[in-house]
N, C-alpha and C. Protein backbone atom coordinates (compact mmCIF):
# COMPACT_ATOMS: atom_id res chain seq x y z
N UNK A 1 7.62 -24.41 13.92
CA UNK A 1 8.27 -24.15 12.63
C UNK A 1 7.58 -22.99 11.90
N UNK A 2 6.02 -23.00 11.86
CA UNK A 2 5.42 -22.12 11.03
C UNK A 2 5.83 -20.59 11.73
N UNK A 3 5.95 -20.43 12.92
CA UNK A 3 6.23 -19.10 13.72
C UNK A 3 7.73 -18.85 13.44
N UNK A 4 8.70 -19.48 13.54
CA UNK A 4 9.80 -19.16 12.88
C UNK A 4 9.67 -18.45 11.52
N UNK A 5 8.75 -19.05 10.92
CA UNK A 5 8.69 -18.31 9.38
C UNK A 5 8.50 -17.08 9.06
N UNK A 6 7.27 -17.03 10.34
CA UNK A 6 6.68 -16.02 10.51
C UNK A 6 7.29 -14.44 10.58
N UNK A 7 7.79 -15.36 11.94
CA UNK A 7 8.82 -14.18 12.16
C UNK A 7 9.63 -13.63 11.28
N UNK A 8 10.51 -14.57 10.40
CA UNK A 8 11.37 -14.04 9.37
C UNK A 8 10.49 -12.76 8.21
N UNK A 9 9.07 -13.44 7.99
CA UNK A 9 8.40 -12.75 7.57
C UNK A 9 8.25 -11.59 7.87
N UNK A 10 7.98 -11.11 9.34
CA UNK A 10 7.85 -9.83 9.52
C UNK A 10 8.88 -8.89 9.72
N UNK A 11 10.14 -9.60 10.08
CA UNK A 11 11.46 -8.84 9.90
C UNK A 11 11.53 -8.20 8.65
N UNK A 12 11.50 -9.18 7.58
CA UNK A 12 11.79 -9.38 6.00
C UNK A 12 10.94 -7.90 5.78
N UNK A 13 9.12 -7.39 6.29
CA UNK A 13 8.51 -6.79 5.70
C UNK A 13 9.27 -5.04 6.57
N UNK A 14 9.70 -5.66 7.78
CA UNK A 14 9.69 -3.67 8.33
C UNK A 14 11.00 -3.60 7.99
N UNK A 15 11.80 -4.25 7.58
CA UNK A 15 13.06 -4.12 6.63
C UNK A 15 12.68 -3.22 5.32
N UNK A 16 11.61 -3.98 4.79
CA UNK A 16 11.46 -3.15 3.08
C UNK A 16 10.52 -1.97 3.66
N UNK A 17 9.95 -2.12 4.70
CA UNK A 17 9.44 -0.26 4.81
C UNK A 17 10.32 0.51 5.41
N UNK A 18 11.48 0.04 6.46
CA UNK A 18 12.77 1.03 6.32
C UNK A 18 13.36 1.42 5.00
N UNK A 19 13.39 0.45 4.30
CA UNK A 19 14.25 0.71 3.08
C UNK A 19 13.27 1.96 2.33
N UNK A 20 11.89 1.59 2.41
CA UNK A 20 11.09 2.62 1.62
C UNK A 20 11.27 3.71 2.06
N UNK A 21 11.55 4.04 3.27
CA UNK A 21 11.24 4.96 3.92
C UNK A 21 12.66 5.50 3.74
N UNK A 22 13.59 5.31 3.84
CA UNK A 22 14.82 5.71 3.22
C UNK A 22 14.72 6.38 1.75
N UNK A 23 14.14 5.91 1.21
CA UNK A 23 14.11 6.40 -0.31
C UNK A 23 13.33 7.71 -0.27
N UNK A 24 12.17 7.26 0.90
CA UNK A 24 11.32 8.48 0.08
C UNK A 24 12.01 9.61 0.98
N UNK A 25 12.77 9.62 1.58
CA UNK A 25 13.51 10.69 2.57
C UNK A 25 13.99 11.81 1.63
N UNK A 26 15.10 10.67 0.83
CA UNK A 26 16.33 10.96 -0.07
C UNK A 26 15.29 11.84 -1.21
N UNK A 27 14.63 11.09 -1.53
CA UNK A 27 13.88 11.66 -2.31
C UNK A 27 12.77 13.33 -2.40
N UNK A 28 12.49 13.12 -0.94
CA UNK A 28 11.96 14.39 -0.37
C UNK A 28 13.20 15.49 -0.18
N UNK A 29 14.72 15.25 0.07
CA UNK A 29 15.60 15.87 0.34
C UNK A 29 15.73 16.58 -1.28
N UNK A 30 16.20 15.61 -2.03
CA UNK A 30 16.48 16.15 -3.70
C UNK A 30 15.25 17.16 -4.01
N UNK A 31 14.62 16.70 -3.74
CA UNK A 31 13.17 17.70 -4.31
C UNK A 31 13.23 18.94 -3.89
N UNK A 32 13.32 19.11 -1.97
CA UNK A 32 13.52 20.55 -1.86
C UNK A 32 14.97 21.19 -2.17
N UNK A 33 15.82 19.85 -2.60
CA UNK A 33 17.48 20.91 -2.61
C UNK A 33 16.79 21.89 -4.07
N UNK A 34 16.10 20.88 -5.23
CA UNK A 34 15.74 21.85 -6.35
C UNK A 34 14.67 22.62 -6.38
N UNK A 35 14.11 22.79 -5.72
CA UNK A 35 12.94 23.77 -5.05
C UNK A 35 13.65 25.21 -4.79
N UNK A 36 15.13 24.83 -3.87
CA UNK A 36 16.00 25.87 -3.57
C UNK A 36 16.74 26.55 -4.30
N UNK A 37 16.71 25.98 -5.46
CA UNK A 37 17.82 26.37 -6.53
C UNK A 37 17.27 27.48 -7.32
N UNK A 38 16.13 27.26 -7.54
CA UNK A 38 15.19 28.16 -8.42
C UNK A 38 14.96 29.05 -7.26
């Protein structure tokens, strides 16, 4: 039972560092689109 949990656990965590990692993409993208503008 406790390894079931587990597991969900570690899905649950490289889920929210995809998700982070998504953001900071988007985020690195916006930055140089206005980098380009100027």
């Amino acid at each position: 039972m406790a390894t079931i949990s587990l597991l969900f656990a570690m899905i649950y965590s490289v889920a929210n560092i995809d998700e982070s990692i998504a953001d900071l993409s988007i985020a690195t993208l916006m930055f140089f689109r206005q980098m380009s503008v100027y």
